[in-house]
Protein backbone atom coordinates (compact mmCIF):
# COMPACT_ATOMS: atom_id res chain seq x y z
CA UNK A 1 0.00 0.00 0.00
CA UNK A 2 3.01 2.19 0.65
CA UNK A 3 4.36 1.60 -3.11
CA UNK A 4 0.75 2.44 -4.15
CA UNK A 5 0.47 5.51 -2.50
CA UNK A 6 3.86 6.47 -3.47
CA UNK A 7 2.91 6.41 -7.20
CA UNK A 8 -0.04 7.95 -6.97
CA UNK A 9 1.60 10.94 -5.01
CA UNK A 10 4.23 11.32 -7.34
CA UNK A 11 2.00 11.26 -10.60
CA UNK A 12 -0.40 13.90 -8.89
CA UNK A 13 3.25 15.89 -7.75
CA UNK A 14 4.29 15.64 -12.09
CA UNK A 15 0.34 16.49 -13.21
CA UNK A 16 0.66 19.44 -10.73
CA UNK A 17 3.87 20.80 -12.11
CA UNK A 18 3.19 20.31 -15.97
CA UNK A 19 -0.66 20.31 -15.86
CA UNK A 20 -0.28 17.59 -18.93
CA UNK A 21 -3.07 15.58 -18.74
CA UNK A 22 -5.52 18.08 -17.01
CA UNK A 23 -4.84 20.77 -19.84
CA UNK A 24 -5.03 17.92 -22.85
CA UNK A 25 -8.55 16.22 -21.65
CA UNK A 26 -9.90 19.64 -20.67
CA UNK A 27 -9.52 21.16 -23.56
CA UNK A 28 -10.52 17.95 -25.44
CA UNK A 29 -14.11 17.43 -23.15
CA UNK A 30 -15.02 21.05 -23.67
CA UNK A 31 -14.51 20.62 -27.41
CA UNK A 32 -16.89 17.96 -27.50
CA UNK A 33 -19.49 18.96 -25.29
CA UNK A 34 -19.43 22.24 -27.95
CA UNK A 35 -19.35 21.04 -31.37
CA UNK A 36 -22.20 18.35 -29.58
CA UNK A 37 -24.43 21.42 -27.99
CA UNK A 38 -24.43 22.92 -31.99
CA UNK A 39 -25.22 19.55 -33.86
CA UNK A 40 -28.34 19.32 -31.56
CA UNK A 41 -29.09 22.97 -31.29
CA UNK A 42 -30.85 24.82 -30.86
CA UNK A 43 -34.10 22.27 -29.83
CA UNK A 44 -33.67 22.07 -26.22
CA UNK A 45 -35.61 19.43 -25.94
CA UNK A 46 -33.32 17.02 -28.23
CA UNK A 47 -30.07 18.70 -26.16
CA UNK A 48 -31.49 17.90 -23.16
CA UNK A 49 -31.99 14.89 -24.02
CA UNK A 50 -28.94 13.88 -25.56
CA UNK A 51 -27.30 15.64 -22.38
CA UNK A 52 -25.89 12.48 -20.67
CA UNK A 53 -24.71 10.88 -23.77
CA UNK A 54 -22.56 13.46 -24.88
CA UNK A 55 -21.00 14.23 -21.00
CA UNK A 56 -19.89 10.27 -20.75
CA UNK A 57 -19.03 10.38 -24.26
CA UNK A 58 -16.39 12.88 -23.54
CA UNK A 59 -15.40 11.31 -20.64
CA UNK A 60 -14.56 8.18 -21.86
CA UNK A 61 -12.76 9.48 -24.47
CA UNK A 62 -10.86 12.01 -22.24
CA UNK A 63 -10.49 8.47 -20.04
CA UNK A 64 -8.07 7.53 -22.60
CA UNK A 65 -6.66 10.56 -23.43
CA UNK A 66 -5.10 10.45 -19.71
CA UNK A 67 -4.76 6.68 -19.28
CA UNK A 68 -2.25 7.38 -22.29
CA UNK A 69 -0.43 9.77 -20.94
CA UNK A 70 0.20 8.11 -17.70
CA UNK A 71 2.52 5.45 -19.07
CA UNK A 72 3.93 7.38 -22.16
CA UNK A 73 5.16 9.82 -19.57
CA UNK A 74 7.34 6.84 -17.41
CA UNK A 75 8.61 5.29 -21.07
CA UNK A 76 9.03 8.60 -22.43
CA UNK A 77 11.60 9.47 -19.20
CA UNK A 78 13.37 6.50 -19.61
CA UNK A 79 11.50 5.34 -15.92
CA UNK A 80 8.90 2.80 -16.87
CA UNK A 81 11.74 -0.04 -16.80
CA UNK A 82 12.80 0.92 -13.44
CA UNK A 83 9.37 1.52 -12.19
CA UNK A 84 8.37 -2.17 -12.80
CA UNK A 85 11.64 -2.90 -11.50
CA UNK A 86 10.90 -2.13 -8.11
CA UNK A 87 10.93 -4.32 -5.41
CA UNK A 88 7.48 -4.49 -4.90
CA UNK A 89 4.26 -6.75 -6.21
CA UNK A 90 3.01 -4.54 -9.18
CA UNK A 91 -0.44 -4.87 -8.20
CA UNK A 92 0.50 -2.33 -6.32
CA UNK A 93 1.63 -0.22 -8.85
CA UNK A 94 -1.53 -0.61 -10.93
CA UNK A 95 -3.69 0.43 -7.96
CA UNK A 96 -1.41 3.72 -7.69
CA UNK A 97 -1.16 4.56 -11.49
CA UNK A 98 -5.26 3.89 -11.45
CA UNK A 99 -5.89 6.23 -8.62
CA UNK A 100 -4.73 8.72 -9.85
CA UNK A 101 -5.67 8.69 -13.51
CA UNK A 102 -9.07 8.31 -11.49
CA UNK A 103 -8.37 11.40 -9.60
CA UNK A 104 -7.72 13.81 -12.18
CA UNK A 105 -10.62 12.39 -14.71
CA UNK A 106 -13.08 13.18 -11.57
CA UNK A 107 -11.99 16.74 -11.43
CA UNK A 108 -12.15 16.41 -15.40
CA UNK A 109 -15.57 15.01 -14.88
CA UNK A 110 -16.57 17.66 -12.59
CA UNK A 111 -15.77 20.78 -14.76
CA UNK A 112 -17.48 18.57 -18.00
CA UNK A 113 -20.73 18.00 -16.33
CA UNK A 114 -20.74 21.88 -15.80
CA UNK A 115 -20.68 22.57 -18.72
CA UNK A 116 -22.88 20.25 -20.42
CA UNK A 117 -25.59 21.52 -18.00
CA UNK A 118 -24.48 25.31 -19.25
CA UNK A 119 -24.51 24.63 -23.04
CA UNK A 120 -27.24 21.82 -22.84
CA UNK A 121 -29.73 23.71 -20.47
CA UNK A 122 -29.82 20.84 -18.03
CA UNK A 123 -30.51 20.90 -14.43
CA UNK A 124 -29.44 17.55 -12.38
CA UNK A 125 -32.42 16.24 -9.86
CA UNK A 126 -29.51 15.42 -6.90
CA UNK A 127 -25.82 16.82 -6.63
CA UNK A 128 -24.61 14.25 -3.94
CA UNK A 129 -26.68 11.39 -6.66
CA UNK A 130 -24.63 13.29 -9.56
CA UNK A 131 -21.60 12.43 -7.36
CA UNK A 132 -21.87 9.77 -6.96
CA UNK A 133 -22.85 8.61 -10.63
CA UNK A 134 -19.32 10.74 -11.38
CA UNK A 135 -16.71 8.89 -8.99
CA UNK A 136 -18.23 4.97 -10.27
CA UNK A 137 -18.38 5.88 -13.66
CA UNK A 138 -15.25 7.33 -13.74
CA UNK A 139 -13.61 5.29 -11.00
CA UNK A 140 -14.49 2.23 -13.72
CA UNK A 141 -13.30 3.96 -16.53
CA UNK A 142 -9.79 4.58 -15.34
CA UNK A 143 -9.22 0.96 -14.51
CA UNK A 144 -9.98 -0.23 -17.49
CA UNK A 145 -8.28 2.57 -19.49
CA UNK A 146 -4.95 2.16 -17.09
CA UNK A 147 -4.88 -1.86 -17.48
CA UNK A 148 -4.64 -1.36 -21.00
CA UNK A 149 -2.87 1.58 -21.09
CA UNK A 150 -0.31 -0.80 -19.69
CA UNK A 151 -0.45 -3.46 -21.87
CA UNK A 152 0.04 -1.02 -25.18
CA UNK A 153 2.95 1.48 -23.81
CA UNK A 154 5.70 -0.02 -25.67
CA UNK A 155 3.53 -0.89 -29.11
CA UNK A 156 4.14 0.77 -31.84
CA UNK A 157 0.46 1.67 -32.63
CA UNK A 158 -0.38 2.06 -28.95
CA UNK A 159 -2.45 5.18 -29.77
CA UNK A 160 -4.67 3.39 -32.11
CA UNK A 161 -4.81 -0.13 -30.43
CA UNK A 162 -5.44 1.62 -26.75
CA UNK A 163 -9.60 2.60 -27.83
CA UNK A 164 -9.86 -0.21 -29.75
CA UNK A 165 -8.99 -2.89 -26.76
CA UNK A 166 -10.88 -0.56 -23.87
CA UNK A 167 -14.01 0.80 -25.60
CA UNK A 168 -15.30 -2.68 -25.90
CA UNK A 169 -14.84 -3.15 -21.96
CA UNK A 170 -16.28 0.07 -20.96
CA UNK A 171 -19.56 -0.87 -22.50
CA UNK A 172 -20.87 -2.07 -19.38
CA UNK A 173 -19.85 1.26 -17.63
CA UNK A 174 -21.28 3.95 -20.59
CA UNK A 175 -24.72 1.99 -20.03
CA UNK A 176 -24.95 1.86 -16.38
CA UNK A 177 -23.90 6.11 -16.10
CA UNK A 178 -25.87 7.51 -19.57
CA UNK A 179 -29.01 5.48 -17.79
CA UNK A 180 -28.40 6.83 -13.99
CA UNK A 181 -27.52 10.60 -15.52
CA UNK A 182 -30.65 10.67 -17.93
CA UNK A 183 -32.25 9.73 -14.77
CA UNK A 184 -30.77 12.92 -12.98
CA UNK A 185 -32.13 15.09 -15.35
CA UNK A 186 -35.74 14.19 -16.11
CA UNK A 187 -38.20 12.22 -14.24
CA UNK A 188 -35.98 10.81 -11.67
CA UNK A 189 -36.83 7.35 -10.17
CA UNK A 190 -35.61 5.97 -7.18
CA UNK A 191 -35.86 2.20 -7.99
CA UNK A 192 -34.05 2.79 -11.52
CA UNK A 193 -31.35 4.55 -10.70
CA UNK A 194 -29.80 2.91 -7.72
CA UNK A 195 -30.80 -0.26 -10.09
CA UNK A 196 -28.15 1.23 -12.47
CA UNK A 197 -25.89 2.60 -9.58
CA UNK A 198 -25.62 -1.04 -8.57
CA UNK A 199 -24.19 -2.34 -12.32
CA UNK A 200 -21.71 0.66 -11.95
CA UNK A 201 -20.83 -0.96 -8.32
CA UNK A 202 -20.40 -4.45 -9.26
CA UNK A 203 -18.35 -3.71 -12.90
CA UNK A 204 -16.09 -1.47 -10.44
CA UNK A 205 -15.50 -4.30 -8.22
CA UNK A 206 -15.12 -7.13 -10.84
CA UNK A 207 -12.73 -5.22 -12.78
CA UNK A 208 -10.66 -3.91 -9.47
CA UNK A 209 -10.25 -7.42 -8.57
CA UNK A 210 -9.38 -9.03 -12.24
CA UNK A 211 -7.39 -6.00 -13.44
CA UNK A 212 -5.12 -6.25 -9.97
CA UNK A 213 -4.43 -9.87 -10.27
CA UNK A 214 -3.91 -9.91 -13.79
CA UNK A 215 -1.89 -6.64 -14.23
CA UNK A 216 1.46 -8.45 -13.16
CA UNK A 217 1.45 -11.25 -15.84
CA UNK A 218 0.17 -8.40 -18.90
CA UNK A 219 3.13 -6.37 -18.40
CA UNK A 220 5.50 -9.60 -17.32
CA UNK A 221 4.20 -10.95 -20.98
């Protein structure tokens, strides 16, 4: 757990000094929740509809944006051999690269669903449900996005291969927070959303616990 929270101290120490990764998926979220607020304007009622789609849909592609950049930065520096070197189990260092990615696409996910209630005209039913929705949704994206972030560092066509492997994975995860955000902002129900809340809980789990064990023998391989 010490190795863990190492690595996720020092990535959040390097994001805080370049501002790489928060600048880059920023920049990329707002330019999709934009261009996506003019294709459906300017009937409110198909933006507000098409509100939740377009904030996870910029989220999961910001996901991999930063998953990315997390490992290209250690190969880039000449530290991702050393890193695995350590003397520690690299579960460990999963957990601490995932945190973190996690951390920063929450903030990202914070400022996005700001502004896809400003430029959508969309009011969410619960802040603390909103939350909530945010850190499992995103929590799942980031550990499937830093798994195979992982796996693809030292390909040649890692930017390319990166979607291809993790979209598939995060289908699960775009269902389960479009469904519990639509929910949010329009004829909120109880039953359905912590129905949906619940599939973002258990993929979470599942894919903590496979991604963990397996991480060691992907990047051993």
């Amino acid at each position: 757990m010490r190795a863990a929270l190492t690595v996720f101290l020092k990535d959040l120490r390097l994001e805080g000094r370049s501002k790489d990764v928060l600048s880059t998926t920023l920049f990329f979220a707002g330019l999709v929740v934009l261009i996506m607020g003019f294709a459906f304007g300017p009937d409110l009622g198909k933006m507000r509809d098409a509100a939740a789609g377009v904030l996870w849909c910029a989220l999961a592609f910001a996901s991999v944006l930063a998953a990315g950049r997390a490992w290209a930065g250690e190969q880039e520096s000449g530290a991702l051999e050393s890193l695995l070197l350590y003397p520690v189990a690299h579960e460990w260092l999963y957990l601490g690269k995932a945190a973190a990615n996690a951390l920063l696409m929450l903030v990202l996910g914070a400022v996005t669903a700001g502004l896809t209630a400003i430029f959508f005209d969309v009011q969410f039913a619960s802040p603390g449900l909103l939350a909530l929705t945010l850190v499992l949704g995103v929590l799942g994206l980031s550990l499937v996005t830093t798994f195979y972030s992982a796996i693809t560092v030292n390909l040649r066509a890692k930017e390319a291969l990166l979607p291809v492997l993790s979209f598939p994975i995060i289908i699960p995860v775009m269902i389960g927070a479009v469904k519990s955000t639509v929910l949010l902002t329009g004829g909120f129900n109880p039953n359905d959303y912590w129905a949906w809340t619940r599939l973002l809980l258990g993929f979470d789990v599942v894919t903590l616990l496979v991604a963990t064990f397996a991480f060691p023998h992907a990047v051993e391989s």
